[in-house]
N, C-alpha and C. Protein backbone atom coordinates (compact mmCIF):
# COMPACT_ATOMS: atom_id res chain seq x y z
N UNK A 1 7.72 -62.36 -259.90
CA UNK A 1 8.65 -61.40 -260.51
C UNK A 1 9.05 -60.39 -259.44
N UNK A 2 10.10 -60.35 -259.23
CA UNK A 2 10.77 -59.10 -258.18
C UNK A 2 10.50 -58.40 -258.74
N UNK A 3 10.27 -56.98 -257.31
CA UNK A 3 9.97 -55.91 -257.80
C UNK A 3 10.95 -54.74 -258.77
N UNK A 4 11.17 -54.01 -259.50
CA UNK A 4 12.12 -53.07 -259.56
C UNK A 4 12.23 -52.03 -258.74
N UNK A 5 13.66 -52.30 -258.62
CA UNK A 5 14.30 -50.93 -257.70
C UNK A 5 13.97 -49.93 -258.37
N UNK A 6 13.92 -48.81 -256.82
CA UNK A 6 13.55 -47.40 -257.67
C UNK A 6 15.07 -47.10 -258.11
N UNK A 7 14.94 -46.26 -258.57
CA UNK A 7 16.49 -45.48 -259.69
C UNK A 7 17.09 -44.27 -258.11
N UNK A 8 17.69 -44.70 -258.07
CA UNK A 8 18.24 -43.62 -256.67
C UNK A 8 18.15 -42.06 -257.68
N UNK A 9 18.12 -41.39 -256.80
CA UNK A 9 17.85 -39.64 -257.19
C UNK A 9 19.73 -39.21 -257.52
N UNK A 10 19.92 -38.73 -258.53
CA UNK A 10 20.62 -38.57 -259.04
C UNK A 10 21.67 -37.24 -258.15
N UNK A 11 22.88 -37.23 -257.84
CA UNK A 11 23.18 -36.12 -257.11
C UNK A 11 23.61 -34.50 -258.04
N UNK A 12 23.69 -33.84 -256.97
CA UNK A 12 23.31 -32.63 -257.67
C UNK A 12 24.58 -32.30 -258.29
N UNK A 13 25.01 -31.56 -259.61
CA UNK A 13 26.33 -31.29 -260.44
C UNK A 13 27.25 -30.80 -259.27
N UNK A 14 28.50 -30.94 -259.54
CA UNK A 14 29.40 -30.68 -258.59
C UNK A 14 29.37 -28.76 -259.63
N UNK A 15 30.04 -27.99 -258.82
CA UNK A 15 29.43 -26.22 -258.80
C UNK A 15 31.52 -26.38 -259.48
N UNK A 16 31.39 -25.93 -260.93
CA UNK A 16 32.89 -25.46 -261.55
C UNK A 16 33.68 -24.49 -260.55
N UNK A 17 35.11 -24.90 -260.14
CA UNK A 17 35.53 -24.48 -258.98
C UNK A 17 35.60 -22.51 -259.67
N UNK A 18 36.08 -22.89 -261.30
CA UNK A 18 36.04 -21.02 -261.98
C UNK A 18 34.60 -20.42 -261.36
N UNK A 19 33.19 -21.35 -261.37
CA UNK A 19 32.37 -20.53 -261.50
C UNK A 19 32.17 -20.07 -259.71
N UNK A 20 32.93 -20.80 -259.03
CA UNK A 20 32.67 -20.36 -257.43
C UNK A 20 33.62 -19.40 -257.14
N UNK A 21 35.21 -19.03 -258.04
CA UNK A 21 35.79 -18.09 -258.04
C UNK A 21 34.90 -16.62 -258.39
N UNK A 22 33.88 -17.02 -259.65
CA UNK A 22 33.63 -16.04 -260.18
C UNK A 22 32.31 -15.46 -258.99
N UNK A 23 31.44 -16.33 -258.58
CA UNK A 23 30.70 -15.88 -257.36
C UNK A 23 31.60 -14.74 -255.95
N UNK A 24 32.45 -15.65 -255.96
CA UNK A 24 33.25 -14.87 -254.91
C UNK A 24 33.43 -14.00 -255.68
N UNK A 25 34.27 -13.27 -256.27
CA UNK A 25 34.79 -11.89 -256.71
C UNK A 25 33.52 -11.05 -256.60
N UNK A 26 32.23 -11.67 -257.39
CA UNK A 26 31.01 -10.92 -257.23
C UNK A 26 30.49 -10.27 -255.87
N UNK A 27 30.84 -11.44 -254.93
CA UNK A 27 30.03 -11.25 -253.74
C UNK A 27 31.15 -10.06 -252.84
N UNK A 28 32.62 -9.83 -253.01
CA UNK A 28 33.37 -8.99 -252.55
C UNK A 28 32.74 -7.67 -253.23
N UNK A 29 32.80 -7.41 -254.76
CA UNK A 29 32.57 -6.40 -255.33
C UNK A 29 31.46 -6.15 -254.75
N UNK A 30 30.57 -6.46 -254.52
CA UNK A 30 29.45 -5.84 -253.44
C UNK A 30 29.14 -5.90 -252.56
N UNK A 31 30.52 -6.17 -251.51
CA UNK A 31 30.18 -5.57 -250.50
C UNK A 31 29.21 -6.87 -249.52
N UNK A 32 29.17 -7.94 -250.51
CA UNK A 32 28.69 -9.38 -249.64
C UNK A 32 29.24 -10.31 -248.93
N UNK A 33 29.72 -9.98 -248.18
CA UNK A 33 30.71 -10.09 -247.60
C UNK A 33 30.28 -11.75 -246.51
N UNK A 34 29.57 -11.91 -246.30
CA UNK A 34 28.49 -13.23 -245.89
C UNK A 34 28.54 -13.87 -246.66
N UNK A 35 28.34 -13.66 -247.97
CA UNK A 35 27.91 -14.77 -248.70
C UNK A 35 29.43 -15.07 -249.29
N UNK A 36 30.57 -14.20 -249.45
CA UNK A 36 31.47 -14.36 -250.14
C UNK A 36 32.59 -14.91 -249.00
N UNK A 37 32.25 -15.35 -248.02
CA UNK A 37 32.72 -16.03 -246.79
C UNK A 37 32.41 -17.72 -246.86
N UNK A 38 31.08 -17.69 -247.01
CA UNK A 38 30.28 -19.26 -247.45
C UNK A 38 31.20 -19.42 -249.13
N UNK A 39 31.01 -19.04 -250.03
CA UNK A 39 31.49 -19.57 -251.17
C UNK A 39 33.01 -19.99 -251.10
N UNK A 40 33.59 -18.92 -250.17
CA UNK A 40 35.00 -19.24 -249.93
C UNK A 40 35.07 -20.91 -249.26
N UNK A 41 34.36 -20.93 -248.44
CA UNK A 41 34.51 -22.01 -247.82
C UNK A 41 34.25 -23.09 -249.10
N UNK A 42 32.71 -23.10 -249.63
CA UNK A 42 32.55 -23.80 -251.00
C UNK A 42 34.06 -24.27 -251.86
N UNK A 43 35.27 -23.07 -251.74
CA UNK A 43 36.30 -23.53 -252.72
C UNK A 43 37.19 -24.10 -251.88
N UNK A 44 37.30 -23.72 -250.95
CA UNK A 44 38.22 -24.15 -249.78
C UNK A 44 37.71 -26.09 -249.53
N UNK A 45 36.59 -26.55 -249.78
CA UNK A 45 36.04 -27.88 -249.89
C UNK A 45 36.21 -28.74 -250.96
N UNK A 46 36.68 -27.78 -252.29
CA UNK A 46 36.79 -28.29 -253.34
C UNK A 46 38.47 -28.38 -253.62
N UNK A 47 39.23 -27.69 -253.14
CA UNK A 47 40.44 -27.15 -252.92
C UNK A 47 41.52 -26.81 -251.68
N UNK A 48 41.30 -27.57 -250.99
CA UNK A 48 41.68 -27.19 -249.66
C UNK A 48 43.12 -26.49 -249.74
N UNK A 49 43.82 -25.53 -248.87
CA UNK A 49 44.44 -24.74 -249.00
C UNK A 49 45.29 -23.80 -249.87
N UNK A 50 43.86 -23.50 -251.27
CA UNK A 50 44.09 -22.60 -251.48
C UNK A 50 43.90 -21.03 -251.15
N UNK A 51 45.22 -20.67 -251.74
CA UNK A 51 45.81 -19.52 -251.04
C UNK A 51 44.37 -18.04 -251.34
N UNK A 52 44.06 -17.81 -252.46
CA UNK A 52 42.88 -17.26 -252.89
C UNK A 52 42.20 -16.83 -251.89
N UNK A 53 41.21 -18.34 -252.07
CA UNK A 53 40.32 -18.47 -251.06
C UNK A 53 40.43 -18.49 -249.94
N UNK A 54 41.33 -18.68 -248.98
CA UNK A 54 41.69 -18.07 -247.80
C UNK A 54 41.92 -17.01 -247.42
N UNK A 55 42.56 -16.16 -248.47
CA UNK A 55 42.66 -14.63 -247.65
C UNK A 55 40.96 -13.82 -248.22
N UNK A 56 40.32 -14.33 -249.23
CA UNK A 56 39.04 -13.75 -249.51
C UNK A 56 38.31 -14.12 -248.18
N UNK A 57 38.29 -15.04 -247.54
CA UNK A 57 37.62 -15.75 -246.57
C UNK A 57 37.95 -14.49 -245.43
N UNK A 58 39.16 -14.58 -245.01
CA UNK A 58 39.80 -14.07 -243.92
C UNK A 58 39.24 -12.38 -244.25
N UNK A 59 39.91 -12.07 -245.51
CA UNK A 59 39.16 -10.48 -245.66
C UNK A 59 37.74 -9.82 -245.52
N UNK A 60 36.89 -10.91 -245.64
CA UNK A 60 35.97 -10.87 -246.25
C UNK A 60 35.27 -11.14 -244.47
N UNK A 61 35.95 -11.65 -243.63
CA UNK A 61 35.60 -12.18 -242.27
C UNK A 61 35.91 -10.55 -241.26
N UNK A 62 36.81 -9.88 -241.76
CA UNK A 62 37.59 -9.04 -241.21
C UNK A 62 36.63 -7.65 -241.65
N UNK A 63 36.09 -7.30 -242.84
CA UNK A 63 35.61 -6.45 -243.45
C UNK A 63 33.19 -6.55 -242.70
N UNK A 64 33.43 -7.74 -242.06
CA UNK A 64 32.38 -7.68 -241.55
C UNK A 64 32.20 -7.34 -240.00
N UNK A 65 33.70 -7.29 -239.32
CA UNK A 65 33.34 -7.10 -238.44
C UNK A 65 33.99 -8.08 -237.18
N UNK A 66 34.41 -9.14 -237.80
CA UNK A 66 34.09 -10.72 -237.39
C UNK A 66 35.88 -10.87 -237.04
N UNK A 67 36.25 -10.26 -236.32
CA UNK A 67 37.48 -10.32 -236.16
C UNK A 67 38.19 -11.35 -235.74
N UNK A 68 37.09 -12.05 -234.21
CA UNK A 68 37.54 -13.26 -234.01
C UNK A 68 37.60 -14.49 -234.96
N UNK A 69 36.28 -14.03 -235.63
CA UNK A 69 35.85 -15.54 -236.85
C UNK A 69 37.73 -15.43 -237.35
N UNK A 70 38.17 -14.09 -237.51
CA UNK A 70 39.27 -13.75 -238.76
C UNK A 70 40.54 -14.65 -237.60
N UNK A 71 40.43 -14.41 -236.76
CA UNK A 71 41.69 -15.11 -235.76
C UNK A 71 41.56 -16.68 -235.74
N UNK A 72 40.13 -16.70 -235.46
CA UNK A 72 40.19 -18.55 -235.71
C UNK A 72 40.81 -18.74 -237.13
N UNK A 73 39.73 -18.55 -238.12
CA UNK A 73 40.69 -18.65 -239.28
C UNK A 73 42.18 -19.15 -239.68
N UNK A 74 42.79 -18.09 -239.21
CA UNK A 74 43.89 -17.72 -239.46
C UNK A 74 44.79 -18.44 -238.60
N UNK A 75 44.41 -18.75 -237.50
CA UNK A 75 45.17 -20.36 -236.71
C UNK A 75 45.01 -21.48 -236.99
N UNK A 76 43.60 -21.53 -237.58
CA UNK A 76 43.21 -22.90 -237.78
C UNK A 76 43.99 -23.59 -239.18
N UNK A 77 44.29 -22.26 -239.89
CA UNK A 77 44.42 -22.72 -241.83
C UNK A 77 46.10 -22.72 -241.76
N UNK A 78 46.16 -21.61 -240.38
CA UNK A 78 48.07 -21.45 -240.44
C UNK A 78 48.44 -23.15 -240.13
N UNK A 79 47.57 -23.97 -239.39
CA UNK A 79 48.53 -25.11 -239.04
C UNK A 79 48.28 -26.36 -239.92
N UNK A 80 47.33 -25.71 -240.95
CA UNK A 80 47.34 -26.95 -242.05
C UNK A 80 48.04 -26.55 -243.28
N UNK A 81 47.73 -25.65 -243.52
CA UNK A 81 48.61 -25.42 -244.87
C UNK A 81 50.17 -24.26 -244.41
N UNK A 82 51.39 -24.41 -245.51
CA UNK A 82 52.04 -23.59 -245.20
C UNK A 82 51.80 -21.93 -246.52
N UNK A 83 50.84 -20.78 -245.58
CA UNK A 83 51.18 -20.10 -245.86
C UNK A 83 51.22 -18.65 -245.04
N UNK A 84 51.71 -17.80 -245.89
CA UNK A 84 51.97 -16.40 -244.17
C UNK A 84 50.55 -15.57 -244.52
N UNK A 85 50.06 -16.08 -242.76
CA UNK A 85 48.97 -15.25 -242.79
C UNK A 85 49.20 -13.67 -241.63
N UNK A 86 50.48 -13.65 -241.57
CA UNK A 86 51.27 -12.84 -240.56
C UNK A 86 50.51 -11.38 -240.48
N UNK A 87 50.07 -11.05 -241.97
CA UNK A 87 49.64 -9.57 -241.56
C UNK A 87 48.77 -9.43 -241.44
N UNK A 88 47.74 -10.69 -241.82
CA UNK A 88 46.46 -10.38 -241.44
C UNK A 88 46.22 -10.69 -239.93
N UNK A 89 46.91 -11.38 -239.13
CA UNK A 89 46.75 -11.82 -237.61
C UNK A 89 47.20 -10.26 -237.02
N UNK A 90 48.22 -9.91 -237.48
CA UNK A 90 48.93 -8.45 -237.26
C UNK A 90 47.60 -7.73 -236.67
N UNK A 91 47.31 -7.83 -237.78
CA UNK A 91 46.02 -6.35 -238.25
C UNK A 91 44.77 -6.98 -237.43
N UNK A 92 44.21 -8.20 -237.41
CA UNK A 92 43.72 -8.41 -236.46
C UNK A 92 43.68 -8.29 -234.75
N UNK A 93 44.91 -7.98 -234.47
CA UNK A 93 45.42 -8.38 -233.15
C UNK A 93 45.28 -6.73 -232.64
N UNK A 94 45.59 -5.36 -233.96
CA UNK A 94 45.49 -4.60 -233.67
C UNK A 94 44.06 -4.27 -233.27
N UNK A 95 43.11 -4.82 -234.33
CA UNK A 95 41.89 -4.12 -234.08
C UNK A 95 41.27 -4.55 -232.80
N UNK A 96 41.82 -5.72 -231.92
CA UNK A 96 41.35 -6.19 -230.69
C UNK A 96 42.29 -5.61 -229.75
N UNK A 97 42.97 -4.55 -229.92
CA UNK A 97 43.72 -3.60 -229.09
C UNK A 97 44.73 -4.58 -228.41
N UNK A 98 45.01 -5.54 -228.81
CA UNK A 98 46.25 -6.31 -228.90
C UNK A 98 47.85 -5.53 -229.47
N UNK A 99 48.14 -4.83 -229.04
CA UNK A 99 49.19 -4.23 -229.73
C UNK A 99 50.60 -4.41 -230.05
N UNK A 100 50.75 -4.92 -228.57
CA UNK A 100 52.49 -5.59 -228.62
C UNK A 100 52.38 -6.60 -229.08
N UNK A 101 51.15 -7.31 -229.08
CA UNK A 101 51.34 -8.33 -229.81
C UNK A 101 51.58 -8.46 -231.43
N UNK A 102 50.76 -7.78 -231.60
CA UNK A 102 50.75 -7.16 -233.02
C UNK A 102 52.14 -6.75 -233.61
N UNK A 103 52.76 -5.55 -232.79
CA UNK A 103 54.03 -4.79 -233.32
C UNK A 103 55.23 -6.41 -233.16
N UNK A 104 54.98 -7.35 -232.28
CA UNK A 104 56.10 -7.98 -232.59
C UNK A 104 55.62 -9.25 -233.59
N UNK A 105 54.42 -9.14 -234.38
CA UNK A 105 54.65 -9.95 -235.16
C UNK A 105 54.83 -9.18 -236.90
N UNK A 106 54.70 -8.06 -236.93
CA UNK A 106 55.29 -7.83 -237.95
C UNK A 106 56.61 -6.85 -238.03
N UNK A 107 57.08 -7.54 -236.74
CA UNK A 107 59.08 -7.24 -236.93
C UNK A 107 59.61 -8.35 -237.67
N UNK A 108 58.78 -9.58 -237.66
CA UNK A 108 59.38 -10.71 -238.28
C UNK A 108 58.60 -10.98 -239.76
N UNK A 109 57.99 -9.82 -240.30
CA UNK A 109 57.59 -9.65 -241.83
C UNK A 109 58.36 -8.54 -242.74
N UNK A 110 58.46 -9.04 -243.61
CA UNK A 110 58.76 -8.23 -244.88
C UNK A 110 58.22 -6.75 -244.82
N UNK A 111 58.97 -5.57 -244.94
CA UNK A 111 58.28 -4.41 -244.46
C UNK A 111 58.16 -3.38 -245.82
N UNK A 112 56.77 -3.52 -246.04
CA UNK A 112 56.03 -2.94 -247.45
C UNK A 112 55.28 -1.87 -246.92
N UNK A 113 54.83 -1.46 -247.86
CA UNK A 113 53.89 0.03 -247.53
C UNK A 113 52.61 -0.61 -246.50
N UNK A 114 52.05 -1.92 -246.56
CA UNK A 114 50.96 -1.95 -246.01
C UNK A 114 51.84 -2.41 -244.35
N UNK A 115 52.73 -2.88 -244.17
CA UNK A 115 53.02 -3.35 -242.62
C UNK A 115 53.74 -2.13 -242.27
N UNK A 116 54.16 -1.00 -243.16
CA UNK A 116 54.86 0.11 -242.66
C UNK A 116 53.47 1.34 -242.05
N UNK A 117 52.16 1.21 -242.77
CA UNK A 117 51.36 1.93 -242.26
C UNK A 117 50.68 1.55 -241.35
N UNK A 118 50.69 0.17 -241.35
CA UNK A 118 50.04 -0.91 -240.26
C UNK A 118 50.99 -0.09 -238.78
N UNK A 119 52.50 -0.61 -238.44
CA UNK A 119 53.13 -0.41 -237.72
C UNK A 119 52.44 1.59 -237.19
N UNK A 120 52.71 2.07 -238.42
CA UNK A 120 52.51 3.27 -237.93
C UNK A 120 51.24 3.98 -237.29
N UNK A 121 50.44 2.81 -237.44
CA UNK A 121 48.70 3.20 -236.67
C UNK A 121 48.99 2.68 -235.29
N UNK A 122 49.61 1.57 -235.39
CA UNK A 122 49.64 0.84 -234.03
C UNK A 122 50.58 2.11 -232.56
N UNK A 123 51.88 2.54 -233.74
CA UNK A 123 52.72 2.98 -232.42
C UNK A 123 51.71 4.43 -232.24
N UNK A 124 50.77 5.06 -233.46
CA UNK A 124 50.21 6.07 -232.98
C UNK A 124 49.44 6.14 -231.73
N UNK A 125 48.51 4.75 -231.75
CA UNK A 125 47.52 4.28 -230.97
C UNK A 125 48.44 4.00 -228.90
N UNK A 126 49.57 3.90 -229.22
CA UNK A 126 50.60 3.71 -228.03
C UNK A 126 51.39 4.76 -227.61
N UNK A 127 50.45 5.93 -228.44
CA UNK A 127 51.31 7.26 -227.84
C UNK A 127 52.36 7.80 -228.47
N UNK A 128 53.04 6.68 -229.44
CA UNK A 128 54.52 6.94 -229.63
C UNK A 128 54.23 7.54 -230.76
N UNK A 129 53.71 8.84 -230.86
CA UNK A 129 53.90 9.72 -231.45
C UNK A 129 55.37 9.96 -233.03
N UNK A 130 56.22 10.39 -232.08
CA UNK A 130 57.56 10.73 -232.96
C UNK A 130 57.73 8.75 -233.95
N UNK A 131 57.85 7.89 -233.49
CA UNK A 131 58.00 7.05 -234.45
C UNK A 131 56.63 6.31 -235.66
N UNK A 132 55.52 7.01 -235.07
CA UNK A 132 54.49 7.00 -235.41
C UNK A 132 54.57 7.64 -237.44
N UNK A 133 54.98 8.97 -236.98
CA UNK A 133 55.10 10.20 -238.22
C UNK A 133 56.46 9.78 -239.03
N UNK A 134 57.55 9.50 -238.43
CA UNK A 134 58.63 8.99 -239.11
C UNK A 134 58.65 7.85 -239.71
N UNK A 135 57.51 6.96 -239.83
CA UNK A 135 57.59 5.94 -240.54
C UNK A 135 56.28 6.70 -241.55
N UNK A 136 55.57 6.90 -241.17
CA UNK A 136 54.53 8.04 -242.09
C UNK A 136 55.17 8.73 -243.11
N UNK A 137 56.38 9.46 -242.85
CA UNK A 137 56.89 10.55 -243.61
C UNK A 137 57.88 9.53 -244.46
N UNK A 138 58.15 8.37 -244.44
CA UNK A 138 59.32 7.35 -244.58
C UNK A 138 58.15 6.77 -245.90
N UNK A 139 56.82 6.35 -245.57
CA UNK A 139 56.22 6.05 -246.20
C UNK A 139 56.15 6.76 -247.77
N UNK A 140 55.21 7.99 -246.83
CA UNK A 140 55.26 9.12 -248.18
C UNK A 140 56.85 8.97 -249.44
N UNK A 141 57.38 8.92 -248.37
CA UNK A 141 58.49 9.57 -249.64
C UNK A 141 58.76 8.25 -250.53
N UNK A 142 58.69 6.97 -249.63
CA UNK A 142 58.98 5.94 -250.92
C UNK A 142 57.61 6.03 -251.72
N UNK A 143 56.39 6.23 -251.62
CA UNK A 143 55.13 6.02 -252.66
C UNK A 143 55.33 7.44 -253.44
N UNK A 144 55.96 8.46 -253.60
CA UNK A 144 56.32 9.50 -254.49
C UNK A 144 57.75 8.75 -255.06
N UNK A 145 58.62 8.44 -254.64
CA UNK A 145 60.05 7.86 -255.24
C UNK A 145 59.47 7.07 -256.41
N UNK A 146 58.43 5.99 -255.84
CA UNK A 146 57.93 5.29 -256.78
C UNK A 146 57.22 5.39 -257.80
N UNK A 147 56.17 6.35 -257.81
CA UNK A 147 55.70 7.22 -258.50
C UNK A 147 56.57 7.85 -259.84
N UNK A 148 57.25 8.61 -259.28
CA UNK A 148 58.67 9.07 -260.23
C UNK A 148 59.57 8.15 -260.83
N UNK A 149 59.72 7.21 -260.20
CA UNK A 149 60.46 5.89 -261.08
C UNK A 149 59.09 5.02 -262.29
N UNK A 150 58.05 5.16 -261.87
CA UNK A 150 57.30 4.98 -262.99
C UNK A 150 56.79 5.96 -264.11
N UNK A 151 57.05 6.74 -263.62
CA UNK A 151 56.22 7.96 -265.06
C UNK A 151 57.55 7.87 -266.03
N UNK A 152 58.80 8.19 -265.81
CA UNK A 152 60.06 8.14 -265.95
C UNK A 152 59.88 6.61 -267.06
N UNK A 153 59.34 5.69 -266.35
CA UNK A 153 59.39 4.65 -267.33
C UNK A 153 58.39 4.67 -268.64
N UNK A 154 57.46 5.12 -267.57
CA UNK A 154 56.43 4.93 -268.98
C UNK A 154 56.96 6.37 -269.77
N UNK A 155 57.22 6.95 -269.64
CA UNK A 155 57.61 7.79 -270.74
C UNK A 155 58.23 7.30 -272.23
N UNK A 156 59.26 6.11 -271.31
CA UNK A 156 60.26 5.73 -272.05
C UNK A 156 59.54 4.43 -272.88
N UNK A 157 59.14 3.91 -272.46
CA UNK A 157 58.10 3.05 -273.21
C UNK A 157 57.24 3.35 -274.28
N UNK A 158 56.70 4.71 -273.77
CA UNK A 158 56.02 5.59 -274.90
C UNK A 158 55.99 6.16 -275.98
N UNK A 159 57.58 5.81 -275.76
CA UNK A 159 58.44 6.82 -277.20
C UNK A 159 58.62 7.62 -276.72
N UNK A 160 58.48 8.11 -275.89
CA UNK A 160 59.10 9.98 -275.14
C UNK A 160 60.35 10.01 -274.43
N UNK A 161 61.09 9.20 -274.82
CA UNK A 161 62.19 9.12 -273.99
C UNK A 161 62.65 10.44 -273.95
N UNK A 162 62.59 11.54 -274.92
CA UNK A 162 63.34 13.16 -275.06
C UNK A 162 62.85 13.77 -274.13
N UNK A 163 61.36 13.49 -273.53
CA UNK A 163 60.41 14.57 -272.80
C UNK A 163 60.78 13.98 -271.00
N UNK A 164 61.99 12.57 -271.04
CA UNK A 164 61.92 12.52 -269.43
C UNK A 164 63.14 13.56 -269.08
N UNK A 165 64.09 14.03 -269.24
CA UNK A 165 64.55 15.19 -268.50
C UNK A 165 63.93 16.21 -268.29
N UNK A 166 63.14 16.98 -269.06
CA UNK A 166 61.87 17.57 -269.02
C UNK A 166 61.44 17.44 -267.63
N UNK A 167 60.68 16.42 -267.92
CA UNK A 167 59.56 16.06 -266.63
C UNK A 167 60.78 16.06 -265.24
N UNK A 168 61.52 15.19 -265.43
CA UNK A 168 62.66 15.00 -264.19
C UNK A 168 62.86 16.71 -263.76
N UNK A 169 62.94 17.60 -264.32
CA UNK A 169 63.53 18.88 -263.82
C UNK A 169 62.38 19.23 -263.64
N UNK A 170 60.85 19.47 -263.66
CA UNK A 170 59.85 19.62 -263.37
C UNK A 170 60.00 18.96 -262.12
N UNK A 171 60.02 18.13 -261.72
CA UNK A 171 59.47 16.97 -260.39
C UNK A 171 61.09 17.77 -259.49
N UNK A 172 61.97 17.95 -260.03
CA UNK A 172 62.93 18.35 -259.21
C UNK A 172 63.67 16.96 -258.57
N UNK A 173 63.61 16.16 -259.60
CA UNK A 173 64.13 14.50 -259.32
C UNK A 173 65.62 14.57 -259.58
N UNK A 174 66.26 13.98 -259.16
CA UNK A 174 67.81 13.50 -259.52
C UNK A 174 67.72 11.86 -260.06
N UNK A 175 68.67 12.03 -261.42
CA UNK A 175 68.60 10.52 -261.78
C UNK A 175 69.43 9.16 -261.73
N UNK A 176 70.05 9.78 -260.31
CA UNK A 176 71.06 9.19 -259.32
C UNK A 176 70.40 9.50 -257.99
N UNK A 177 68.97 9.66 -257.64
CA UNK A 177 68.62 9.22 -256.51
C UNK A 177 68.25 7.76 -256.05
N UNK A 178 67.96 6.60 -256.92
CA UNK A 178 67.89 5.48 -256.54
C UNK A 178 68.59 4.73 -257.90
N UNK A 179 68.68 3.17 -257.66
CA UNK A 179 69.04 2.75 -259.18
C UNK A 179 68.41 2.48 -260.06
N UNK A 180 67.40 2.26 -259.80
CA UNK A 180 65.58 2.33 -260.58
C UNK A 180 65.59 3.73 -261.48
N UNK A 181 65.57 4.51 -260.89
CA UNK A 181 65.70 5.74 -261.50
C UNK A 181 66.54 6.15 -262.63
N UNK A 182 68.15 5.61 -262.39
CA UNK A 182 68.72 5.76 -263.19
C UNK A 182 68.79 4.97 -263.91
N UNK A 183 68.27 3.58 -263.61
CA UNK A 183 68.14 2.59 -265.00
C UNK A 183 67.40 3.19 -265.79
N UNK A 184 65.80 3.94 -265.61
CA UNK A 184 64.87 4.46 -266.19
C UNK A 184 65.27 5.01 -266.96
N UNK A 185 66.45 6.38 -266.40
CA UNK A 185 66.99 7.33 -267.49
C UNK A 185 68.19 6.87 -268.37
N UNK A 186 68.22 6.64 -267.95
CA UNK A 186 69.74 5.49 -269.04
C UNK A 186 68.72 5.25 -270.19
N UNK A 187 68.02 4.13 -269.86
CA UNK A 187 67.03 3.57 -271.02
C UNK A 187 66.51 4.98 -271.96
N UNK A 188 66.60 5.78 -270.98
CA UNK A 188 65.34 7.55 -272.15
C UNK A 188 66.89 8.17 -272.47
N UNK A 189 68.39 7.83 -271.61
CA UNK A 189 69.00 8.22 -273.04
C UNK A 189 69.54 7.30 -274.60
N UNK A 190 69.69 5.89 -274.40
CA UNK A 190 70.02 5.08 -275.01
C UNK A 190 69.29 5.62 -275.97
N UNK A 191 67.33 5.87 -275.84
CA UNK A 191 66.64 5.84 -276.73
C UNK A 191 67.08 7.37 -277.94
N UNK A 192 68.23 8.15 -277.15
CA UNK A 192 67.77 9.63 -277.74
C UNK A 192 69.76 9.50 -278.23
N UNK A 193 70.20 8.02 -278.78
CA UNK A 193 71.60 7.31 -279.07
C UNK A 193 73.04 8.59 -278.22
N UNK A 194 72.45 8.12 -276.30
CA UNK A 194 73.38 9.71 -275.92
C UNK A 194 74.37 7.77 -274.81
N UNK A 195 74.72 7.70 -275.66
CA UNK A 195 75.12 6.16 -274.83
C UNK A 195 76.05 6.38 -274.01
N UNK A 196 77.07 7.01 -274.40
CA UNK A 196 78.22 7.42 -273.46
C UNK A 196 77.56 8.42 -272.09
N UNK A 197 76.48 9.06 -271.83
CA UNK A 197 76.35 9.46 -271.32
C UNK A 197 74.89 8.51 -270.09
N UNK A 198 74.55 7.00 -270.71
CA UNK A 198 73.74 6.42 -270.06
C UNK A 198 75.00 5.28 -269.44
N UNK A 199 75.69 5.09 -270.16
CA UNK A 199 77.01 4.08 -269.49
C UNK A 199 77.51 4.68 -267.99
N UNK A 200 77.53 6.07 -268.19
CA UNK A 200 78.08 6.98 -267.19
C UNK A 200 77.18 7.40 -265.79
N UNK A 201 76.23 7.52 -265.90
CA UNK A 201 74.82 7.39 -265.25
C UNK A 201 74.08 6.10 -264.68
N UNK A 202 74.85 4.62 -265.27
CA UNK A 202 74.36 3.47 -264.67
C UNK A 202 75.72 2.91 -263.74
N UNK A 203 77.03 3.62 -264.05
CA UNK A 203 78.03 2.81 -263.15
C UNK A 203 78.03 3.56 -262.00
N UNK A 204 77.63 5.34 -262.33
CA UNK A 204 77.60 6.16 -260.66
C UNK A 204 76.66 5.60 -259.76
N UNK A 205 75.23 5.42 -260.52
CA UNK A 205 74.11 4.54 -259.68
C UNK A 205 74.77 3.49 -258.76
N UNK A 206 75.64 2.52 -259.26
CA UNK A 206 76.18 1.34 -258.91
C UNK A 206 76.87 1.88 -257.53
N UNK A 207 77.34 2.71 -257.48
CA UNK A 207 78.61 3.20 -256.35
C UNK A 207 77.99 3.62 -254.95
């Protein structure tokens, strides 16, 4: 009688790609930044170029210290998958006192509050002073613009549409300083039936 085979050892459950998302978020929220580097990779094996898990990886590489790990990265994943890892190489390139290199790769990005403060550390760090503060002061004023184009909304959302001129003459806002703005107030007069006077207020915006 042949012998019986042993029963091969059974392999271990494959790890739910949600529950390796949910590890990662854990391991960022505290600051684990090691371990939430390995799990990244974990999803990145299960998922290859997702977008997620690559910039957790890359952040999470960058937030330890590991700047180069963050540059390999970020060459290695730029030439397999297509996505823009532009500001994080940026921001890398700065912290290795790479600078021109840096400033000319986010002339060819989308320019948001984070590549406008980015830019503005870099030209500080190069002396250039005066364009340093003018993108600073450029900053400020769009994250208050914005600010004011949201309270303005939520007002109006709130049911308070009566109380945003109020607030607007408080803040010392005009509701023909952007068209956001005056869409906002249009909408808080429609709500208070002043229509002829929100028709009039959305075509000046336009001009």
């Amino acid at each position: 009688m042949a012998p019986k085979s042993k029963p091969k050892p059974s392999a271990a459950p494959a790890i739910a790609i949600e529950d390796l998302f949910t590890a990662l978020d854990r391991h960022i929220k505290r600051s684990e930044y090691e371990q939430a580097v390995k799990v990244a990779d974990q999803v990145l094996s299960v998922a290859p170029g997702d977008e997620d898990a690559i910039r957790c990886k890359i952040v999470s590489q960058i937030k330890e210290d590991k700047i180069d790990d963050a540059v390999s990265t970020i060459v290695a994943l730029s030439k397999k998958f297509p996505i823009d890892l532009g500001f994080y190489k940026a921001y890398c390139l700065y912290r290795q006192n790479k600078l021109d290199e840096a400033l000319e790769i986010l002339k060819n990005l989308e320019r948001d509050n984070a590549t406008m403060l980015l830019e503005s550390q870099i030209l500080f760090r190069q002396g250039n002073m005066d364009a340093s503060v003018d993108i600073y002061q450029n900053l400020q004023r769009s994250r208050i613009e914005s600010l004011e184009i949201n309270l303005v909304a939520g007002l109006v959302s709130a049911g308070r549409a009566s109380e945003v001129q109020r607030v607007m003459d408080a803040m010392r806002v005009k509701a023909t300083s952007s068209f956001e703005m005056a869409y906002n107030t249009a909408c808080s007069l429609l709500e208070t039936n002043k229509l002829s006077d929100a028709e009039q207020l959305l075509l000046s915006a336009r001009r």
